[in-house]
C-alpha atoms as a PDB file:
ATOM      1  CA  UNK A   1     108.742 103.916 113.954  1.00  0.00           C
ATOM      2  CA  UNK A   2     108.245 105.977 110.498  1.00  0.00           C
ATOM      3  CA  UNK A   3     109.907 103.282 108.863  1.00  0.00           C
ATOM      4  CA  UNK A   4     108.049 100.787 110.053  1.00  0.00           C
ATOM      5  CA  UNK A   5     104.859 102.334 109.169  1.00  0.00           C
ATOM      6  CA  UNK A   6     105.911 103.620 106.062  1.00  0.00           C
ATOM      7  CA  UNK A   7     106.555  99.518 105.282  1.00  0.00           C
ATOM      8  CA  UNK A   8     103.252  98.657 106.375  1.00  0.00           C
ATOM      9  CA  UNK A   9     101.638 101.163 104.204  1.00  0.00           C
ATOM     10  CA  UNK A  10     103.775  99.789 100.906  1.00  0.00           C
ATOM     11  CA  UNK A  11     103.112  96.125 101.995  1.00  0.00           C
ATOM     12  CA  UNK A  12      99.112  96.913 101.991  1.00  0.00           C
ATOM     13  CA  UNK A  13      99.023  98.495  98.687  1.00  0.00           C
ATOM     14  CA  UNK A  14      95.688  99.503  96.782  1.00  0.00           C
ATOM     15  CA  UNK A  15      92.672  96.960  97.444  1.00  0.00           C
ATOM     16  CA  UNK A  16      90.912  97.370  94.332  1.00  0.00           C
ATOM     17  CA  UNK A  17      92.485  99.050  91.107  1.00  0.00           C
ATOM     18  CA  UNK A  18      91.962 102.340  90.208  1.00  0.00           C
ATOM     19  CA  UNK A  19      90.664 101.963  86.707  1.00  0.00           C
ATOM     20  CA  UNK A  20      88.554  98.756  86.656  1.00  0.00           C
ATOM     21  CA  UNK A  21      88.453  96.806  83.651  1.00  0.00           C
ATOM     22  CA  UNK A  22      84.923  96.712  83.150  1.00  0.00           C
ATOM     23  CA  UNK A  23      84.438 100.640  82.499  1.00  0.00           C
ATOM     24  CA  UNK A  24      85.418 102.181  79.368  1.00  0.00           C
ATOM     25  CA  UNK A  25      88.667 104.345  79.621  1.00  0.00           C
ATOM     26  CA  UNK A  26      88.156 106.821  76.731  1.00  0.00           C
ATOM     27  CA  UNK A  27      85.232 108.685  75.568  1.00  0.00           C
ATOM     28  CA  UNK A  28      85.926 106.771  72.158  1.00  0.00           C
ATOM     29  CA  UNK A  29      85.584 103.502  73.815  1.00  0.00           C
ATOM     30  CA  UNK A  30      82.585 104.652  75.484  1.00  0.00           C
ATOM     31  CA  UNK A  31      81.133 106.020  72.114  1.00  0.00           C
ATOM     32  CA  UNK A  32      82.052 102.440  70.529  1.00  0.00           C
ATOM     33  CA  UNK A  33      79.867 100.131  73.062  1.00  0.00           C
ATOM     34  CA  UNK A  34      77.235 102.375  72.579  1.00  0.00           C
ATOM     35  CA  UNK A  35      77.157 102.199  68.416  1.00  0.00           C
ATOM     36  CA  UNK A  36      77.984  97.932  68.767  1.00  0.00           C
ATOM     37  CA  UNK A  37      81.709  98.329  67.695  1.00  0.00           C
ATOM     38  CA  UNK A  38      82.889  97.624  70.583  1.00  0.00           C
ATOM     39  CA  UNK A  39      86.692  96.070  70.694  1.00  0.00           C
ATOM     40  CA  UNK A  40      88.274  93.802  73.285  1.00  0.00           C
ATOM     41  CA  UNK A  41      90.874  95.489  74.856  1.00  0.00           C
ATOM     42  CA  UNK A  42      92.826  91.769  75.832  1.00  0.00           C
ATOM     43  CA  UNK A  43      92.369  88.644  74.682  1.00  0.00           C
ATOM     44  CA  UNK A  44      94.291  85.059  75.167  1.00  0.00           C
ATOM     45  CA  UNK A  45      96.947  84.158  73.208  1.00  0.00           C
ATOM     46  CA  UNK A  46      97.313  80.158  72.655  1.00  0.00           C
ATOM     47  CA  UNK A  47      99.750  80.097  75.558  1.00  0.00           C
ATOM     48  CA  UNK A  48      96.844  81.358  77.649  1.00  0.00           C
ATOM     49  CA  UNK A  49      98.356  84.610  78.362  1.00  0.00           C
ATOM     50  CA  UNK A  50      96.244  87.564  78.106  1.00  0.00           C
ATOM     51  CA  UNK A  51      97.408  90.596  75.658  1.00  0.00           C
ATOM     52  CA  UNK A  52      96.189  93.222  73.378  1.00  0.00           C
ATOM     53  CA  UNK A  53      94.679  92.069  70.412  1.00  0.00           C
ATOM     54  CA  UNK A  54      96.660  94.381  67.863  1.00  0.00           C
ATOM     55  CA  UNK A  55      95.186  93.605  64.460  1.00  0.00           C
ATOM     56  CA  UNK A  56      91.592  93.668  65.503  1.00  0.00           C
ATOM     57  CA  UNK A  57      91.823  97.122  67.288  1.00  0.00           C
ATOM     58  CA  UNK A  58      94.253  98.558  64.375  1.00  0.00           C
ATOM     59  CA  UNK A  59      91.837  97.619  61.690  1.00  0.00           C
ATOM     60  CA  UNK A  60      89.296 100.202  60.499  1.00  0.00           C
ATOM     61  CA  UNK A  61      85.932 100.356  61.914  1.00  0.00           C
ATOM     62  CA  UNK A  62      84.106  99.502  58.330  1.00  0.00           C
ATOM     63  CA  UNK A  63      85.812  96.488  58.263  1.00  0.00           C
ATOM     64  CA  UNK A  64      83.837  94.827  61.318  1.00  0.00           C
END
């Protein structure tokens, strides 16, 4: 019975997820989107897959 519950509790999973995408993770980011320099934290690549965009979010802020 334990088992079977125990399943049915790992098959549900988490409904929404924890951190949502639309809040800023860091006080950094945060401080960013308030001063406009905000970065994307994904974008899609011309396969259509979505990952970080590395050069934009490397590069110094003076050079926005």
């Amino acid at each position: 019975m334990a088992l079977i519950l125990a399943a049915g509790f790992a098959a549900g999973g988490c409904q929404k997820p924890l951190f949502p995408e639309e809040l800023p993770r860091t006080q950094f980011e945060r401080y960013q989107t308030l001063r406009g320099k905000y970065r994307r934290s994904k974008e899609e690549n011309a396969y259509g897959a979505r990952q970080p965009p590395l050069r934009e979010r490397l590069a110094p802020l003076e050079q926005q």
